[in-house]
Protein backbone atom coordinates (compact mmCIF):
# COMPACT_ATOMS: atom_id res chain seq x y z
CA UNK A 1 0.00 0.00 0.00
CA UNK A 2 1.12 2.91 -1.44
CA UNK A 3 0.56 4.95 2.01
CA UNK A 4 1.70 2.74 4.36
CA UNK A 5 5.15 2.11 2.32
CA UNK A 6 5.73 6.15 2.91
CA UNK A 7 5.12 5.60 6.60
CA UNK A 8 8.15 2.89 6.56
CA UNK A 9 10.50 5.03 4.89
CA UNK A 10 9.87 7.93 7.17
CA UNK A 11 11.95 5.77 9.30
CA UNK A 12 10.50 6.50 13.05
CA UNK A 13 6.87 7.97 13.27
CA UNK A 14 6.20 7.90 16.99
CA UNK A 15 6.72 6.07 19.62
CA UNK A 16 4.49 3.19 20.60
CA UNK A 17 3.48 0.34 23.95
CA UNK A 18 3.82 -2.63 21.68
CA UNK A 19 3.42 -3.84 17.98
CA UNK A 20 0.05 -3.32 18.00
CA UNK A 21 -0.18 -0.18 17.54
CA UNK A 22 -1.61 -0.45 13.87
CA UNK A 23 -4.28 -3.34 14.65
CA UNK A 24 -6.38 -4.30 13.01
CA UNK A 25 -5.46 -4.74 9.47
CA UNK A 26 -9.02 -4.52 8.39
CA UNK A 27 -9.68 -1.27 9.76
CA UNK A 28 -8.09 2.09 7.79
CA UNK A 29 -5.65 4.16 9.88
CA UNK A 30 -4.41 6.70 7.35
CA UNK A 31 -6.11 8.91 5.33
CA UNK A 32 -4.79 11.64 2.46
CA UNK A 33 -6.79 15.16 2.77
CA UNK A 34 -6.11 17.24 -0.39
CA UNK A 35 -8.37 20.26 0.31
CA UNK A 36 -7.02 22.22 -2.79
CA UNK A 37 -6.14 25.60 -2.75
CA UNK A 38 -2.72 25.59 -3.56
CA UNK A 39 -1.86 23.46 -0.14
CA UNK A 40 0.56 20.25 0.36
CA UNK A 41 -2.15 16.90 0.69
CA UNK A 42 -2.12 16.24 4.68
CA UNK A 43 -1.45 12.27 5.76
CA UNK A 44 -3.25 12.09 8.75
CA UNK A 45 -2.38 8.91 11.00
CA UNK A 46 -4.44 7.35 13.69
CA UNK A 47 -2.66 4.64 16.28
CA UNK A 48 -2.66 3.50 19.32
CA UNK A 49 0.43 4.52 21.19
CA UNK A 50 -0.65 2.41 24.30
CA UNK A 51 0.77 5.24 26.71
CA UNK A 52 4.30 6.02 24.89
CA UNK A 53 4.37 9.61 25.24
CA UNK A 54 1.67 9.96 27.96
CA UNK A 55 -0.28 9.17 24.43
CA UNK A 56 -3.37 6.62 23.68
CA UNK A 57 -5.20 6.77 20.75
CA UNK A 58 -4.04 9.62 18.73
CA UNK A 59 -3.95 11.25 15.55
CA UNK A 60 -0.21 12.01 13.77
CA UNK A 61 0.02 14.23 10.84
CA UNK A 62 2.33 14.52 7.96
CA UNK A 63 2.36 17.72 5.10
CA UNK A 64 5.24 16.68 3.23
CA UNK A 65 4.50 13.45 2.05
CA UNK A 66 5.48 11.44 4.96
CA UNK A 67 9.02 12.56 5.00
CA UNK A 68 8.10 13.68 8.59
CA UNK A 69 5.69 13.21 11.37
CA UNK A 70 4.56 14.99 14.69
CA UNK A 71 1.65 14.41 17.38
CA UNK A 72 -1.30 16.10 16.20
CA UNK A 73 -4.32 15.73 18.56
CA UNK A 74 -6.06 12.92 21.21
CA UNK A 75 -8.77 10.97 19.43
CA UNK A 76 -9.07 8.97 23.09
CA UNK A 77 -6.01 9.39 25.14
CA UNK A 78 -6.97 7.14 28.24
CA UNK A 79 -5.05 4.31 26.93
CA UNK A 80 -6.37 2.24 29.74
CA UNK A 81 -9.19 1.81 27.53
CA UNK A 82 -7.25 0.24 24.36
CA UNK A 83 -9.13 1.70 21.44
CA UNK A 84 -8.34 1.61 18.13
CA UNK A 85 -9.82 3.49 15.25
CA UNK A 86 -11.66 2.85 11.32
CA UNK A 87 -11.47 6.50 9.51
CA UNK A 88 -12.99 7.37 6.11
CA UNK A 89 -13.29 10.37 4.48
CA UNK A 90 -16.64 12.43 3.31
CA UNK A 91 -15.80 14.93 1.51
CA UNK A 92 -12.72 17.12 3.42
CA UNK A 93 -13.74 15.66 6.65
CA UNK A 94 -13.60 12.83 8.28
CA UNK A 95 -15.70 10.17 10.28
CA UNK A 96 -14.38 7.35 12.52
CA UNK A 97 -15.12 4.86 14.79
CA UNK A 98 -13.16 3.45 17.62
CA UNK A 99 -13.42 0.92 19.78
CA UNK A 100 -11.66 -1.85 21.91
CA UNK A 101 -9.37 -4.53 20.52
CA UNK A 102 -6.33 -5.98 22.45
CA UNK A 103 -4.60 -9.35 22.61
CA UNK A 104 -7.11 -10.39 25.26
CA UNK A 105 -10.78 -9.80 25.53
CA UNK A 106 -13.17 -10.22 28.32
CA UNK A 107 -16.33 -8.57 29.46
CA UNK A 108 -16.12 -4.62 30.51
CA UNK A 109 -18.73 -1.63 31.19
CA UNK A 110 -16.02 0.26 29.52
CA UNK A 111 -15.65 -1.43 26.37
CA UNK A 112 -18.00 0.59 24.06
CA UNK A 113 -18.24 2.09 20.34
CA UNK A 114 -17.86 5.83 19.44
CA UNK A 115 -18.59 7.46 16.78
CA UNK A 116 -17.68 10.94 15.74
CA UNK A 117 -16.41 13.70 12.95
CA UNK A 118 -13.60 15.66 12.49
CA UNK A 119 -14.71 18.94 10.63
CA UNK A 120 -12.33 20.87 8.40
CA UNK A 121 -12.65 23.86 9.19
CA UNK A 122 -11.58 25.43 5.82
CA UNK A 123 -8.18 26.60 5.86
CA UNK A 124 -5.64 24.13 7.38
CA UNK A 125 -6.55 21.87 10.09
CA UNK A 126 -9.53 19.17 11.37
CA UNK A 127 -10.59 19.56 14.93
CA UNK A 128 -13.36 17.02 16.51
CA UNK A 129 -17.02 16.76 17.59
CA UNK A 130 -18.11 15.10 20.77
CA UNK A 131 -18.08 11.41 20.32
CA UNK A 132 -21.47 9.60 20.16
CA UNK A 133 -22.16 6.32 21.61
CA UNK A 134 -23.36 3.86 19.10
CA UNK A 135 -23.12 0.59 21.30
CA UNK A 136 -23.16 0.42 24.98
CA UNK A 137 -21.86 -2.49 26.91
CA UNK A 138 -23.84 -2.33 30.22
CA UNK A 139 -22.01 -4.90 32.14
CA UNK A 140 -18.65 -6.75 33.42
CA UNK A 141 -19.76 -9.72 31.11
CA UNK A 142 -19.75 -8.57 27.73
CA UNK A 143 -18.47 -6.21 25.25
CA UNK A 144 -18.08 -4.59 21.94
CA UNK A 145 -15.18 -4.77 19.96
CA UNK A 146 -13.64 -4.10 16.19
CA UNK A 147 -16.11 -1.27 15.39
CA UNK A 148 -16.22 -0.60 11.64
CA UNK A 149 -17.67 1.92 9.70
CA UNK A 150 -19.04 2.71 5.66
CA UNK A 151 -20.96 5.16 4.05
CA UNK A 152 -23.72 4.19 1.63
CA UNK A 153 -24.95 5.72 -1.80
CA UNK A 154 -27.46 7.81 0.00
CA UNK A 155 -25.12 9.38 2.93
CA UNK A 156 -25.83 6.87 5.38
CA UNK A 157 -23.33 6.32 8.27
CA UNK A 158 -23.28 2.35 9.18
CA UNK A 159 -21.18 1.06 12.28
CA UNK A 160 -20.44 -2.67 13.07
CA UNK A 161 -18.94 -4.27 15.74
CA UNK A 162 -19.07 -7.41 17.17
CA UNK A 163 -20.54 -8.17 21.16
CA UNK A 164 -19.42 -10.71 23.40
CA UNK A 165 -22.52 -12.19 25.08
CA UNK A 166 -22.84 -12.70 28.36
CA UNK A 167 -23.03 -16.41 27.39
CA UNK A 168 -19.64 -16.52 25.76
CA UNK A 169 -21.14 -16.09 21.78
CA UNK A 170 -20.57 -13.17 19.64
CA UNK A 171 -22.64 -11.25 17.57
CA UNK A 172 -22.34 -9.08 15.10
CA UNK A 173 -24.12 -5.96 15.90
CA UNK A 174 -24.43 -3.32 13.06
CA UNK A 175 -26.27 0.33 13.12
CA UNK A 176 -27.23 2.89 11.02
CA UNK A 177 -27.51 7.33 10.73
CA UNK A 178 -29.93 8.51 8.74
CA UNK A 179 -29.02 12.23 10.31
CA UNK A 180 -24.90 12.91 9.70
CA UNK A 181 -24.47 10.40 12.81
CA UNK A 182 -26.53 12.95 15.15
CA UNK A 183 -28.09 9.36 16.06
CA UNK A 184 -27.87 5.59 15.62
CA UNK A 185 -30.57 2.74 14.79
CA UNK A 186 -29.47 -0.23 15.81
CA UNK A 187 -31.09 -2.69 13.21
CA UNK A 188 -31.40 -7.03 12.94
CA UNK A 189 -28.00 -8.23 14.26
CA UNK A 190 -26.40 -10.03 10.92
CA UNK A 191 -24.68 -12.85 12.75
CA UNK A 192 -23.82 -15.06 15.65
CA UNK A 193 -21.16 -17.24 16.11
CA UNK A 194 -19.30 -18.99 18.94
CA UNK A 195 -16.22 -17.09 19.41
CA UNK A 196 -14.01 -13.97 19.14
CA UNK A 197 -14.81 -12.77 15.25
CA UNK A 198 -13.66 -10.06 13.13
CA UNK A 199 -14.68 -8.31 9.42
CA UNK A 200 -14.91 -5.97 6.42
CA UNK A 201 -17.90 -3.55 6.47
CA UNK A 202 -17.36 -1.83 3.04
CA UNK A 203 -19.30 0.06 0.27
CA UNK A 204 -19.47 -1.04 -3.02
CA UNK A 205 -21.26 1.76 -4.79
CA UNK A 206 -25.05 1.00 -4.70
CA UNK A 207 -24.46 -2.32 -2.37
CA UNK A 208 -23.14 -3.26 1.35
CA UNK A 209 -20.96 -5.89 1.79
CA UNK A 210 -20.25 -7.71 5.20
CA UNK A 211 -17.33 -9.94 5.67
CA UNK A 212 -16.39 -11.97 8.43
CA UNK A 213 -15.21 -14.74 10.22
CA UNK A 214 -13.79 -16.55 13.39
CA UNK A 215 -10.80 -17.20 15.52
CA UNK A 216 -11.33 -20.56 15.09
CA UNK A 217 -9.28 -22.86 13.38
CA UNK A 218 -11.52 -23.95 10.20
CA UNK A 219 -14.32 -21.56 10.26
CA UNK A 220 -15.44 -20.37 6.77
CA UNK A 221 -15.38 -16.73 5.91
CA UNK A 222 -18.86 -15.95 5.00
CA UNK A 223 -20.47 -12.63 3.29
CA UNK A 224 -23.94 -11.09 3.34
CA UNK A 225 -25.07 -8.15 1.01
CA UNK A 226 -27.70 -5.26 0.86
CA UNK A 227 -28.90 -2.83 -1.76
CA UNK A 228 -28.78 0.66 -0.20
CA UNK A 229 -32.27 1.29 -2.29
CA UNK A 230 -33.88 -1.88 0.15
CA UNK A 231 -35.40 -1.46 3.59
CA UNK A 232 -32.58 -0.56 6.24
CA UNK A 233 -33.37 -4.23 7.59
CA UNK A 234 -32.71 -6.20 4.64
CA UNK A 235 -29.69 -7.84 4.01
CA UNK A 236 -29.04 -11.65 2.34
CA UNK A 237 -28.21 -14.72 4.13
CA UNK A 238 -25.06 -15.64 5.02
CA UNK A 239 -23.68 -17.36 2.73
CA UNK A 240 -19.68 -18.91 2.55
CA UNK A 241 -17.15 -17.54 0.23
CA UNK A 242 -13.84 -18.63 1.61
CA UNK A 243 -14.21 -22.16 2.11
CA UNK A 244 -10.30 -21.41 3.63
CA UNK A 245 -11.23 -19.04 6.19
CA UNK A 246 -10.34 -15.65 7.17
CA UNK A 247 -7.47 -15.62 9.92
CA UNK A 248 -9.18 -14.49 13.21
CA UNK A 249 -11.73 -13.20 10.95
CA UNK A 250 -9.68 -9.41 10.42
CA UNK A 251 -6.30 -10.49 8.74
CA UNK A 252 -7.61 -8.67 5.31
CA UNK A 253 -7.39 -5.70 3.70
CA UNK A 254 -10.04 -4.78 1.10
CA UNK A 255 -11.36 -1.65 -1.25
CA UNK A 256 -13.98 -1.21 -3.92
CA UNK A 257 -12.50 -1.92 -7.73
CA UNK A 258 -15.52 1.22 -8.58
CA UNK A 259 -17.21 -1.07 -10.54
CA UNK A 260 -19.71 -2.62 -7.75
CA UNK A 261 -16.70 -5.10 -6.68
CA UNK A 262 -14.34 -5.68 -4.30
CA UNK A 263 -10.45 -6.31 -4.06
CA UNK A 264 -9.45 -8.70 -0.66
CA UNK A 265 -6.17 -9.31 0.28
CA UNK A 266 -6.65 -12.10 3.45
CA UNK A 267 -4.52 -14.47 5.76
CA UNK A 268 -6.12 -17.70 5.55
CA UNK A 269 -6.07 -20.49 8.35
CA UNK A 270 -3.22 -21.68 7.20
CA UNK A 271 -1.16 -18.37 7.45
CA UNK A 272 -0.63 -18.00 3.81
CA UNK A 273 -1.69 -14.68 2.13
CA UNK A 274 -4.10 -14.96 -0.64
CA UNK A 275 -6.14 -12.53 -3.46
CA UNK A 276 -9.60 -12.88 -4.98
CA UNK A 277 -11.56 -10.13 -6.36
CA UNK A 278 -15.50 -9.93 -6.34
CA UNK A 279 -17.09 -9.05 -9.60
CA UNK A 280 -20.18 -7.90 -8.06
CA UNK A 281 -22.20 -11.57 -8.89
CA UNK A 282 -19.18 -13.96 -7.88
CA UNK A 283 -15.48 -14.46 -6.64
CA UNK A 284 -12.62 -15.53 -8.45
CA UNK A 285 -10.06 -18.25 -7.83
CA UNK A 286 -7.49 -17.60 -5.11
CA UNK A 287 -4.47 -16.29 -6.19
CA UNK A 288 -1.72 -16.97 -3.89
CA UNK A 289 0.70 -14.14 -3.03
CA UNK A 290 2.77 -15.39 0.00
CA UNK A 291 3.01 -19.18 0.75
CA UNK A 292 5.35 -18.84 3.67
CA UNK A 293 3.10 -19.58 6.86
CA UNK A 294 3.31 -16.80 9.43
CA UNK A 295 1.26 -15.65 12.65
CA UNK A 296 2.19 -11.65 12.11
CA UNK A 297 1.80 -11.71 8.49
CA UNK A 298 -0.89 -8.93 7.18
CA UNK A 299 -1.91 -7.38 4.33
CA UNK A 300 -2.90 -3.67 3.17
CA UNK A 301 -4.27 -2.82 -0.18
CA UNK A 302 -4.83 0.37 -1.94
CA UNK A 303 -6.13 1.14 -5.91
CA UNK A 304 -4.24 3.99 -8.10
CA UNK A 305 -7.23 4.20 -10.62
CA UNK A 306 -7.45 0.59 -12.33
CA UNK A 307 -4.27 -0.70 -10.64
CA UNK A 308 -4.25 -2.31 -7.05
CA UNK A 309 -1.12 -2.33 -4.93
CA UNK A 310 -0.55 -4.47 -1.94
């Protein structure tokens, strides 16, 4: 990914707790704001710095490229709380979501989802609005995690994230804003499945696409669709597209081809990094990019008009 490969040569960005500090590979960290008028594109960076720096999550910026990086401002600083962000970008501002996700995870009161904006504010920076509180865990004995979030056709604002039940099962929860995310409709849960879980949430033009799986060892990744033009409930059965599996269900990295379809990068079971592209009816064959098992091994993808770089 073109992005991520000016990060690396930067050499040292900031300082962070542990390796994690990029996690998940399914969510998007790292956005490009070119807001014209004659001014250098800003790379703005959110991670988790897991208290290095007095820092939690924050945002860094960049105006030259990458070449250089400095602290820009707290998205969540109480890195007690270990939340980690999804961005995307409407228009010159942008919209995120953060929630938990850690090595570990167990029930917590504190282990919510936020989402909020950060407004341009029309000459050279992006400060925030007060979070809003899409899912609420309640008690010690479950929790949301690995928020997501997409923006339809119409200017809709859906979140996912999955909940750990009180009875040890996870669902996948998913909302919806109607109103600029002023407020969120929590609609039909679109799965359930008997442990930790992770996803895609993504936009494909006129269609939703949901993509998950499991931490467990065989699991299928599966896929469900809407039409953004159907009622906000509606969405396809389930139905299993990677007969290999998704690697804890969030080692991918995917983006619309703009034709209605999707490019995926994923870790399979088996630790071995695969590509397939969705044509907006089917998927193709797995091509197989890196055969070499490994647990870190992750993808990110990006497209430069009709060419994809991973």
């Amino acid at each position: 990914m073109i992005a991520v490969l000016g990060v690396l040569l930067a050499g040292t960005v900031a300082p962070i707790g542990n390796g994690n500090a990029l996690t998940l590979p399914a969510a998007r960290h790292l956005v490009r704001m070119d807001t014209g008028g004659g001014r250098a594109p800003a790379w703005l960076l959110a991670i988790q710095q897991d208290g290095a720096d007095g820092h939690g999550l924050w945002f860094l910026r960049s105006d030259d490229g990458g070449a250089s990086w400095s602290s820009y401002a707290p998205i969540q600083d109480d890195w007690s709380e270990r939340d980690t962000p999804d961005l995307i970008t409407v228009g010159n501002d942008i919209a995120l979501v953060y929630s938990y996700e850690g090595p570990t995870l167990g029930g917590s009161a504190r282990h919510d989802v936020f989402f909020q904006w950060w407004r341009w504010d029309g000459r050279n920076d992006w400060s925030p609005s007060p979070p809003v509180r899409v899912f609420d865990s309640t008690s010690s004995s479950t929790a949301y995690y690995r928020g997501l979030i997409a923006l339809d056709s119409v200017g809709r604002i859906w979140l996912h994230a999955f909940r750990l039940n009180s009875d040890g099962t996870h669902t996948a929860a998913i909302s919806v804003s109607a109103d600029g995310g002023a407020t969120f409709t929590e609609q039909p849960s679109l799965a359930t499945v008997g442990m930790r879980a992770g996803g895609r949430l993504v936009s494909l033009g006129t269609k939703l696409m949901f993509l998950y799986g499991t931490h467990g060892c065989c699991d299928a990744g599966k896929m469900r669709l809407r039409n953004d033009g159907d009622p906000l409930s509606s969405w396809s059965s389930a139905t299993t597209v990677l007969s290999d599996g998704i690697y804890h269900g969030a080692a991918l990295s995917a983006v619309a081809d703009g034709s209605g379809g999707l490019h995926l990068v994923y870790k399979n079971v088996n630790e071995q990094l695969y590509y397939r592209h969705y044509d907006g009816s089917g998927w193709s064959s797995a091509t197989l990019l890196e055969g070499t098992a490994d647990w870190a091994l992750q993808p990110a993808v990006t497209r430069l008009g009709d060419d994809l770089v991973v």
